[in-house]
N, C-alpha and C. Protein backbone atom coordinates (compact mmCIF):
# COMPACT_ATOMS: atom_id res chain seq x y z
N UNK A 1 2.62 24.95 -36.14
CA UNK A 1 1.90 24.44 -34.99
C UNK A 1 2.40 25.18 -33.74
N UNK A 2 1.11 26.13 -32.85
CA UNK A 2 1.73 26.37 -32.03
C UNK A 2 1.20 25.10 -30.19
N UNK A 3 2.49 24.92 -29.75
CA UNK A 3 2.56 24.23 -28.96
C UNK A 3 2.61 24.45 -27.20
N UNK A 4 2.33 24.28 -26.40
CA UNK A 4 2.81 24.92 -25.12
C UNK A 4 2.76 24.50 -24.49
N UNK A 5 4.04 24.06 -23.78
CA UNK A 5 4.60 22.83 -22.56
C UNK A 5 4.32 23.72 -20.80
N UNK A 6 3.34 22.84 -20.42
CA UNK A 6 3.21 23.29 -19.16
C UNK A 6 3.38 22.58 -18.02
N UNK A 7 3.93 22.80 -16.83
CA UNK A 7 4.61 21.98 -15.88
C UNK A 7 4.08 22.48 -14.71
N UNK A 8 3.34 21.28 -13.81
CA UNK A 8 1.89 21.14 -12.78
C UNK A 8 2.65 20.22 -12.03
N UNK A 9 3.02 20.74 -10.85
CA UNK A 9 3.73 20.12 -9.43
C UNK A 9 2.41 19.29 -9.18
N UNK A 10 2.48 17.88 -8.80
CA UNK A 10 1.50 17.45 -8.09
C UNK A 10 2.49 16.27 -6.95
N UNK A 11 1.87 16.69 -5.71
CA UNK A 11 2.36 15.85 -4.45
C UNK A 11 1.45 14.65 -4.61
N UNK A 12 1.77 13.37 -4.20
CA UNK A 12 0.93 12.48 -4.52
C UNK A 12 0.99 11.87 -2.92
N UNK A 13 0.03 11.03 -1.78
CA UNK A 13 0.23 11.00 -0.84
C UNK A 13 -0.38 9.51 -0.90
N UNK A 14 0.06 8.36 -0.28
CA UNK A 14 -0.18 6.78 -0.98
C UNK A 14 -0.09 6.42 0.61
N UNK A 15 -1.22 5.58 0.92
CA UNK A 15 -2.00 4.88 2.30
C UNK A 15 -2.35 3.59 1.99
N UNK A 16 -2.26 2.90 2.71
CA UNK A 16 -2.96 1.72 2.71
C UNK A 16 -4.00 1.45 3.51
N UNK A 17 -5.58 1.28 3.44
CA UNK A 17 -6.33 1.14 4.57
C UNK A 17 -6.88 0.06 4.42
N UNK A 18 -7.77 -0.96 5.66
CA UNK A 18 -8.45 -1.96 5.20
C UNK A 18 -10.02 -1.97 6.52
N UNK A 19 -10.80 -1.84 5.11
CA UNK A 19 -12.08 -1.70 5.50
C UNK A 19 -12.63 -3.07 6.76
N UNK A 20 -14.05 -2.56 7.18
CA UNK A 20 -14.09 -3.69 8.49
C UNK A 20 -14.75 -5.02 7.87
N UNK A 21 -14.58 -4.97 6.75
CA UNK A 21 -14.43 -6.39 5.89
C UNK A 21 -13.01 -7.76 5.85
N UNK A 22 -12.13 -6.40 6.32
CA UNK A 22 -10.75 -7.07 6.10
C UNK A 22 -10.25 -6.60 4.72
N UNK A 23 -11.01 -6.25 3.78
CA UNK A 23 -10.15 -5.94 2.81
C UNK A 23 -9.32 -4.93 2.68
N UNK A 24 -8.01 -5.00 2.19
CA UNK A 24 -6.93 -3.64 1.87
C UNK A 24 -7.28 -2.82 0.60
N UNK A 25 -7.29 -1.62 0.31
CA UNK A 25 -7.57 -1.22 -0.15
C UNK A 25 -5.79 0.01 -0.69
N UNK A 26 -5.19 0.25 -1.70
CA UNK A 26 -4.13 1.27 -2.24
C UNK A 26 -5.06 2.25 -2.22
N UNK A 27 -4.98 3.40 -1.44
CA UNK A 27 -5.63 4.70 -1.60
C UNK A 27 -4.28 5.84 -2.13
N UNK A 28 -4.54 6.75 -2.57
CA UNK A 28 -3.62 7.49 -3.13
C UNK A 28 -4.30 8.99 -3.22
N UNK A 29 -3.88 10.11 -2.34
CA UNK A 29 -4.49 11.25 -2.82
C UNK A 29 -3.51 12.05 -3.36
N UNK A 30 -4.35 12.69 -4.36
CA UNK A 30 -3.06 13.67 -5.62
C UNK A 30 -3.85 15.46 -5.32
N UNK A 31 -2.74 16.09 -4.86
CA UNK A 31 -2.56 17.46 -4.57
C UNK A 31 -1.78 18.22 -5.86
N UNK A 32 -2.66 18.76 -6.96
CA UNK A 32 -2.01 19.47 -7.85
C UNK A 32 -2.16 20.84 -7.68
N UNK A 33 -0.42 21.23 -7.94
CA UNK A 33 -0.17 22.59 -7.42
C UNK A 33 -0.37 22.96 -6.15
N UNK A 34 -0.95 24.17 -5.70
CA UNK A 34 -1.20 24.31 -4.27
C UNK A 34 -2.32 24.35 -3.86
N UNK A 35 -3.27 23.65 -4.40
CA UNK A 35 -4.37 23.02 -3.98
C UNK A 35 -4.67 22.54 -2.74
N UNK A 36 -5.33 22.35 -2.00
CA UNK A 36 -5.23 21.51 -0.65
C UNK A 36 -7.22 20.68 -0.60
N UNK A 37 -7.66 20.74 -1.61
CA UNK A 37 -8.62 19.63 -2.17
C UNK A 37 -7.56 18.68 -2.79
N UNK A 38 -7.58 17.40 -2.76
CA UNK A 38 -7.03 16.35 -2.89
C UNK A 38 -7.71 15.60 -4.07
N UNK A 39 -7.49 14.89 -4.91
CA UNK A 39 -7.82 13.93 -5.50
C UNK A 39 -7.56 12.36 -5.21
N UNK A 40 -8.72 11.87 -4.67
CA UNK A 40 -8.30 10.64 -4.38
C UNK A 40 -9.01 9.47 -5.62
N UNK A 41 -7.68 8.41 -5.67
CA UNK A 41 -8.58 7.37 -6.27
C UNK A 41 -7.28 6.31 -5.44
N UNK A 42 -8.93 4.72 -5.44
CA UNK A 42 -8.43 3.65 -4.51
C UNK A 42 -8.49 2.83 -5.32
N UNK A 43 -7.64 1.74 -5.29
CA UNK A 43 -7.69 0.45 -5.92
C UNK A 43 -7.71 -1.39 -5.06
N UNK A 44 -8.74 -2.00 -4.70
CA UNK A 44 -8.24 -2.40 -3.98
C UNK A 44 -7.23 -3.84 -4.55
N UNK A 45 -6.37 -4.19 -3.49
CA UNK A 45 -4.75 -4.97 -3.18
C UNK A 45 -5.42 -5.94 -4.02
N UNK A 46 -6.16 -6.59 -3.38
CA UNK A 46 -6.61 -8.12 -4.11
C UNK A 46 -6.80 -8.27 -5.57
N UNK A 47 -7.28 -6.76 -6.02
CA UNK A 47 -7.57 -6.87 -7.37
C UNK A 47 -6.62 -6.42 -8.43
N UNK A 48 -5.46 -5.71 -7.84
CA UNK A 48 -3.92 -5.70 -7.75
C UNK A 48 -3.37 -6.92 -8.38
N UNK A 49 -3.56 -7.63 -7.14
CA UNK A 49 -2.48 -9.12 -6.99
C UNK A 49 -3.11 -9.82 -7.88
N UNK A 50 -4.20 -9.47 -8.32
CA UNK A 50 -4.83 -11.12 -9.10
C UNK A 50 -4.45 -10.42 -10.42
N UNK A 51 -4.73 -9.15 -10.75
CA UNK A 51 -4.42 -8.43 -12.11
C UNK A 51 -2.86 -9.08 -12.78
N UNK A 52 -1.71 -9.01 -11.71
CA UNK A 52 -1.26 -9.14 -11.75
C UNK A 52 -0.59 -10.43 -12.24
N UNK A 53 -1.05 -11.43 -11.11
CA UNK A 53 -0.78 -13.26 -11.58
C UNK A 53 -1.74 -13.35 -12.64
N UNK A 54 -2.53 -12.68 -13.38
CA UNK A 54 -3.67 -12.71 -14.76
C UNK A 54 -2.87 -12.82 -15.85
N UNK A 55 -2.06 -11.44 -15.55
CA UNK A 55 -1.06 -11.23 -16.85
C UNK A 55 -0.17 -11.90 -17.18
N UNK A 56 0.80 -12.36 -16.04
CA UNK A 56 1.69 -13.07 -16.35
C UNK A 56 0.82 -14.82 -16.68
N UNK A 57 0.01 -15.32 -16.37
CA UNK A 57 -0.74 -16.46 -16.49
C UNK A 57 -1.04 -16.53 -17.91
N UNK A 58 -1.48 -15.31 -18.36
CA UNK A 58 -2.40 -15.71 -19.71
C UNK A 58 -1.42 -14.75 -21.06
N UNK A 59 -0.47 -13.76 -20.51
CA UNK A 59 0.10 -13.02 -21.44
C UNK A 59 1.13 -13.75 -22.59
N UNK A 60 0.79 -14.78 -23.17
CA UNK A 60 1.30 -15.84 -24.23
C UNK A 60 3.11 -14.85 -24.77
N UNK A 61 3.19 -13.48 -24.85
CA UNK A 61 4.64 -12.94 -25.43
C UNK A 61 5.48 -12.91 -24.16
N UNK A 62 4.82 -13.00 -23.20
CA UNK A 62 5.82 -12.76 -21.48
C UNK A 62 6.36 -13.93 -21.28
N UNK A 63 7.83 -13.88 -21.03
CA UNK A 63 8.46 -14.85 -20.28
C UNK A 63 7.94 -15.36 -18.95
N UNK A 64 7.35 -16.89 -19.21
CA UNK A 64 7.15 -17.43 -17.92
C UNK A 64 8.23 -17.29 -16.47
N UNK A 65 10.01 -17.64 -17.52
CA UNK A 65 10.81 -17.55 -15.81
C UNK A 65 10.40 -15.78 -15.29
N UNK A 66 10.49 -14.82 -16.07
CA UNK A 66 10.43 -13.48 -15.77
C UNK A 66 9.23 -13.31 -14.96
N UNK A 67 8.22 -13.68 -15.39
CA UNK A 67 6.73 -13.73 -14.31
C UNK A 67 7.11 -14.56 -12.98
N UNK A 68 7.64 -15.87 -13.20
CA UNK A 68 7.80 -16.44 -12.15
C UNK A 68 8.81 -15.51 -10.90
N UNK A 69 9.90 -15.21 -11.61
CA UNK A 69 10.83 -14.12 -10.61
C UNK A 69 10.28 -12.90 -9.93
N UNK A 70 9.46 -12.47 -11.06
CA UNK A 70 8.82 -11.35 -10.56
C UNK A 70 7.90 -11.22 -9.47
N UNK A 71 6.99 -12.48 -9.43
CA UNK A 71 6.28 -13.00 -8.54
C UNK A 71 6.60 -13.65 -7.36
N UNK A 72 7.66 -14.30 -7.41
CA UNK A 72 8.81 -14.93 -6.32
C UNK A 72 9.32 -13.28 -5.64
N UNK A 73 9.62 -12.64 -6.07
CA UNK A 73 10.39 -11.36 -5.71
C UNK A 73 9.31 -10.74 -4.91
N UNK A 74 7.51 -10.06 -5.47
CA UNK A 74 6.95 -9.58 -4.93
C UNK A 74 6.54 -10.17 -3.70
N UNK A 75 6.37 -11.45 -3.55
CA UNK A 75 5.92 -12.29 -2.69
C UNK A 75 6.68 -12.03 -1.88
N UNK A 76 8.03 -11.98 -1.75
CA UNK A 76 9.28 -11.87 -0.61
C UNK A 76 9.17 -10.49 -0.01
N UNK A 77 9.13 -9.88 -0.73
CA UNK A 77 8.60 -8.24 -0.10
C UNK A 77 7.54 -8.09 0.54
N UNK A 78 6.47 -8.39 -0.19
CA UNK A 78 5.06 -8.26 0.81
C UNK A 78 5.36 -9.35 2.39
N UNK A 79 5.96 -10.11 1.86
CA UNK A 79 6.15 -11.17 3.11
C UNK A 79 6.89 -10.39 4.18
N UNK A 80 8.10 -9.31 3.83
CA UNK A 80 8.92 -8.82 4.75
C UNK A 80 8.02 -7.76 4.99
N UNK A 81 7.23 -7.05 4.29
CA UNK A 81 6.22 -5.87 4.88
C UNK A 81 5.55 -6.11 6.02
N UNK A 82 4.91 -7.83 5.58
CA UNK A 82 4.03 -7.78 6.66
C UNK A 82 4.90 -8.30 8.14
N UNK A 83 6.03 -8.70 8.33
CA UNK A 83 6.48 -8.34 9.23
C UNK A 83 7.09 -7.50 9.81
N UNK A 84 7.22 -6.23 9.08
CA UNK A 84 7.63 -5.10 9.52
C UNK A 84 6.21 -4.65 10.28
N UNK A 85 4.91 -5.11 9.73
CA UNK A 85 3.82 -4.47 10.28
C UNK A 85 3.64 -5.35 11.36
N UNK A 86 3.63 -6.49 11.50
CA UNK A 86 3.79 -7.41 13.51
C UNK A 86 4.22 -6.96 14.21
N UNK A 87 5.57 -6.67 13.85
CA UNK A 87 6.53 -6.05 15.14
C UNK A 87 6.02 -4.68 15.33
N UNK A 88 5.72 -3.70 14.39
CA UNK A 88 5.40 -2.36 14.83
C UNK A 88 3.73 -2.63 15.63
N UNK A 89 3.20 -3.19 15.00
CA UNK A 89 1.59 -3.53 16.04
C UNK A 89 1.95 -4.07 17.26
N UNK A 90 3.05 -5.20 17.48
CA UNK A 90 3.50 -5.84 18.77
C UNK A 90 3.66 -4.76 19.60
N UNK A 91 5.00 -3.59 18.45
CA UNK A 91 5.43 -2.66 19.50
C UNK A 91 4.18 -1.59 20.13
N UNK A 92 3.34 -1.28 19.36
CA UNK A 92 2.32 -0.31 19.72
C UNK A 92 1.18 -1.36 20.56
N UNK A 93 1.10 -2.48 20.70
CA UNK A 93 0.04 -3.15 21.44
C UNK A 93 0.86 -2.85 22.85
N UNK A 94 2.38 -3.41 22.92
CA UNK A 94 3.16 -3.39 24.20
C UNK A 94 3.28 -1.97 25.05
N UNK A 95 2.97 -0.91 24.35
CA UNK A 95 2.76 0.11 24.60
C UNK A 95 1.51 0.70 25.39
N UNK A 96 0.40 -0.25 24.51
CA UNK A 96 -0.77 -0.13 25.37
C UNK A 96 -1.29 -0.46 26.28
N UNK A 97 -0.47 -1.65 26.35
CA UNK A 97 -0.43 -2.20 27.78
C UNK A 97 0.50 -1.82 28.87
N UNK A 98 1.79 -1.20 28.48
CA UNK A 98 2.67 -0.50 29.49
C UNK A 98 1.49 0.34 30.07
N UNK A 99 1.12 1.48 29.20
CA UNK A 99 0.18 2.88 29.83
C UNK A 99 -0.89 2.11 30.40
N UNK A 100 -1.70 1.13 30.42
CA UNK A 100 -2.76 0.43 31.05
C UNK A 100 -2.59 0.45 32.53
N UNK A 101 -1.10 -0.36 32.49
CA UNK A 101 -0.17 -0.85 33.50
C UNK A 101 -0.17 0.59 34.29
N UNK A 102 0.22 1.49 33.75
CA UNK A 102 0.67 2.54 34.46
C UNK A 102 -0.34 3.25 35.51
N UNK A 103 -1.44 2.83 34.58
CA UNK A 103 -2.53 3.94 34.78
C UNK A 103 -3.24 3.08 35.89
N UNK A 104 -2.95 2.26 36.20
CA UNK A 104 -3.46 1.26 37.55
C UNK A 104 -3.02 1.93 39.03
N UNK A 105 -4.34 2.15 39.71
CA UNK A 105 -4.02 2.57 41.16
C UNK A 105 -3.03 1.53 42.07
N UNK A 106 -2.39 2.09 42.71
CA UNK A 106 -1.33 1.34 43.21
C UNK A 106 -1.91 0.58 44.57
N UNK A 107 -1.53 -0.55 45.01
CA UNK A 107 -2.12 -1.60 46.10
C UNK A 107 -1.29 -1.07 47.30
């Protein structure tokens, strides 16, 4: 058998956007080799998170405490994400209002 192992650099570049629905959407574009056409594929969050509490809900060989931790754990993270994302919107709203401020003719 002849065989032949070949090895394909791909940069992978991972966004989060959310359409003017409100929904979030995992976008991910994949750059193989030195390509600079992208491959994108999106998945959206919600269908993520529910995939997720599905499996552990209905997967009868999975440890319930292990789902439960796992889910306790993700929950604590997304919870600290989304306040990493308040304060950085606070900080960039406070910003927009400094330059507002600035940009005001003086009395």
């Amino acid at each position: 058998m002849n065989n032949a192992e070949i090895s394909v650099p791909i940069f992978v570049d991972n966004d989060l956007i959310a359409d003017e629905d409100g929904r979030v959407s995992v976008v991910s574009l994949m750059y193989v080799g030195d390509d600079d056409d992208a491959v994108e594929a999106s998945v959206e969050m919600e269908s993520v998170v529910r995939d997720l509490i599905d499996f552990w809900k209905h997967d009868t060989t999975a440890d319930p405490m292990e789902g439960a931790s796992v889910l306790y754990t993700l929950a604590s993270e997304c919870h600290r994400f989304a306040d990493l994302m308040w304060d950085a919107a606070d900080c960039l709203d406070g910003r927009r209002y400094e330059m507002e401020v600035d940009g005001l003719p003086e009395l």
